[in-house]
Protein backbone atom coordinates (compact mmCIF):
# COMPACT_ATOMS: atom_id res chain seq x y z
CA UNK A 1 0.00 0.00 0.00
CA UNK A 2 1.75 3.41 -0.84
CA UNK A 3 1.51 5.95 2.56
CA UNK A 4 -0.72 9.19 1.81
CA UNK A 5 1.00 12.21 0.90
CA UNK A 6 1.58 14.77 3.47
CA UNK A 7 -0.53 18.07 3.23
CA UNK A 8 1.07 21.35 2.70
CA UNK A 9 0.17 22.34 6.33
CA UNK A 10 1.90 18.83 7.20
CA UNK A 11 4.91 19.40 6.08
CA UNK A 12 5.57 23.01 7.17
CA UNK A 13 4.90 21.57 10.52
CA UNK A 14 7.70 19.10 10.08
CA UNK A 15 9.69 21.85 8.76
CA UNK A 16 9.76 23.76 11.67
CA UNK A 17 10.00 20.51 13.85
CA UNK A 18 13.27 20.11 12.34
CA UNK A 19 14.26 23.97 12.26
CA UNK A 20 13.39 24.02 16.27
CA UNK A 21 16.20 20.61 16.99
CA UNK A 22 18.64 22.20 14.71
CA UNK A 23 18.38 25.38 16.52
CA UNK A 24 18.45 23.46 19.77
CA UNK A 25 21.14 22.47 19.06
CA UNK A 26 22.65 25.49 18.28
CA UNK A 27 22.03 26.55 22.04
CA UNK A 28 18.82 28.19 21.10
CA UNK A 29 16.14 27.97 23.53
CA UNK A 30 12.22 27.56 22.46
CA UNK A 31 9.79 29.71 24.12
CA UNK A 32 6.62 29.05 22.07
CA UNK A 33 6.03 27.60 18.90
CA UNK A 34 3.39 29.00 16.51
CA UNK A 35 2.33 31.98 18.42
CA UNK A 36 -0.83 33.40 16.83
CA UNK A 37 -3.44 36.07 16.69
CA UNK A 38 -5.73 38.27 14.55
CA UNK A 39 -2.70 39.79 13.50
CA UNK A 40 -0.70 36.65 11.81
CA UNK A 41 1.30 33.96 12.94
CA UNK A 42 5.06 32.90 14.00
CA UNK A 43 6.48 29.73 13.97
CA UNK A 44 9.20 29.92 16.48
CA UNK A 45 10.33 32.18 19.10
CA UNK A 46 13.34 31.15 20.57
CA UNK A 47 16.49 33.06 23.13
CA UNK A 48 19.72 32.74 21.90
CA UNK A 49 21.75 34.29 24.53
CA UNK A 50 20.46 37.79 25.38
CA UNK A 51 18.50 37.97 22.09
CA UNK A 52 15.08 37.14 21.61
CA UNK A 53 14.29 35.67 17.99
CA UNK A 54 10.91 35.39 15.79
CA UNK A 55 12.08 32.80 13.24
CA UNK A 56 9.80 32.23 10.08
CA UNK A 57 10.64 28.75 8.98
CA UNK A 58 10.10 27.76 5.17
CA UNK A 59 9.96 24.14 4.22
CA UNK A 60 10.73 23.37 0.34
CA UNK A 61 11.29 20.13 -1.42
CA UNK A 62 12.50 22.24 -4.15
CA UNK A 63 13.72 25.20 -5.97
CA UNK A 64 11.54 24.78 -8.69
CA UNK A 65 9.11 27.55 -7.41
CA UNK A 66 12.14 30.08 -6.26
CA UNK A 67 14.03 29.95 -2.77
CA UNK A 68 12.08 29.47 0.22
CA UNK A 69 13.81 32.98 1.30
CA UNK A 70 11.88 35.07 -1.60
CA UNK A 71 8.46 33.90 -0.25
CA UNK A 72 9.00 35.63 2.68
CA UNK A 73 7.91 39.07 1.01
CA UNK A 74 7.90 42.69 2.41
CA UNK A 75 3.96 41.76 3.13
CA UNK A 76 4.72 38.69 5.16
CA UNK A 77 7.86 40.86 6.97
CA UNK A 78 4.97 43.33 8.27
CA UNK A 79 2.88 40.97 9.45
CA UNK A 80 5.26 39.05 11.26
CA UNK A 81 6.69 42.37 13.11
CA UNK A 82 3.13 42.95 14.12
CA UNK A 83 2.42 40.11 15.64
CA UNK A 84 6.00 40.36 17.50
CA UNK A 85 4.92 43.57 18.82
CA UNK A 86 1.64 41.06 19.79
CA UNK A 87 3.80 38.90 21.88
CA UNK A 88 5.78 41.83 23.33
CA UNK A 89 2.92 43.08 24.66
CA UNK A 90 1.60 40.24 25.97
CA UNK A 91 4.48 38.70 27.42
CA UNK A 92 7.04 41.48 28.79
CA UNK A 93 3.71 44.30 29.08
CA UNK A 94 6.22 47.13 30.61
CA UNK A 95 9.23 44.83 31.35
CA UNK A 96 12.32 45.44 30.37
CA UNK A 97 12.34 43.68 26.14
CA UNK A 98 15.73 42.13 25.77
CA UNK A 99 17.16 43.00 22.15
CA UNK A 100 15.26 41.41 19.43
CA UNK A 101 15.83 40.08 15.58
CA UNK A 102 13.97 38.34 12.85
CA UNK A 103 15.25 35.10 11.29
CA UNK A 104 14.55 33.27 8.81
CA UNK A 105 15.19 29.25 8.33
CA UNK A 106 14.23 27.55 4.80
CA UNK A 107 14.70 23.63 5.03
CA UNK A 108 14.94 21.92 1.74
CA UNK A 109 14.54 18.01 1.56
CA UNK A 110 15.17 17.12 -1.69
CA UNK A 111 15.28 13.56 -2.93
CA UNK A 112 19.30 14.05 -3.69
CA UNK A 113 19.88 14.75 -0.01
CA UNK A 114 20.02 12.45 2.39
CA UNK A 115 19.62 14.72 5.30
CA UNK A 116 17.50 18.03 5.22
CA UNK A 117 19.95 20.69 3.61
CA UNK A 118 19.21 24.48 6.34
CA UNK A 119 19.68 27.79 5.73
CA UNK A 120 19.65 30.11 8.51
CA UNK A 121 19.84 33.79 7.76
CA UNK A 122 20.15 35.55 11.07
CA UNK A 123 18.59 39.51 10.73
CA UNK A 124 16.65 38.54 7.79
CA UNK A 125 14.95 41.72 8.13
């Protein structure tokens, strides 16, 4: 019997699964995983060291569509610093914000590579 295919929405998930243990690895540090509101949506937010990091996470299989860094347009930028300043607000209210950047991590898992092949472009925006 051949498995099902995995949905869109299944493999960003897995995406950012894998994106989360790499970074763990790293030293990072998860503090939530898909925050959302009204606003939009962020996969990971994460401390590495004093920094505090809102990581979009794009999953690819391939660059037959353009780099998983292009789709995240000046639109998508916007919406993701908005719903920072969401989780800001909610979660340091007048506190003291440590410093904070935006990240971005495409995975590609192509059938050529054996293991998952990451990009991580710190201050993506």
């Amino acid at each position: 019997m051949i498995p099902p295919r995995k949905t869109n929405k299944q493999k960003g998930e897995d995406g950012e699964l894998f994106a989360c243990r790499y970074l763990e690895q790293k030293g990072y540090q998860l503090a939530q995983q898909n925050f959302r509101t009204r606003t939009g949506e962020i996969d990971l937010i994460m401390h590495d060291g004093e920094w505090l990091v809102f990581i979009e996470v794009k999953m690819r299989t391939s660059n037959i569509y353009g780099h998983g860094s292009e789709a995240v347009t000046a639109t998508k930028q916007r919406t993701i610093r908005r719903t920072a300043l969401e989780y800001l607000q909610q979660y340091y209210g007048k506190q003291t914000v440590p410093p904070i950047r935006f990240d971005v991590i495409v995975v590609t898992v192509a059938a050529s590579f054996s293991e998952p092949e990451v990009m991580h472009i710190l201050h993506a925006f």
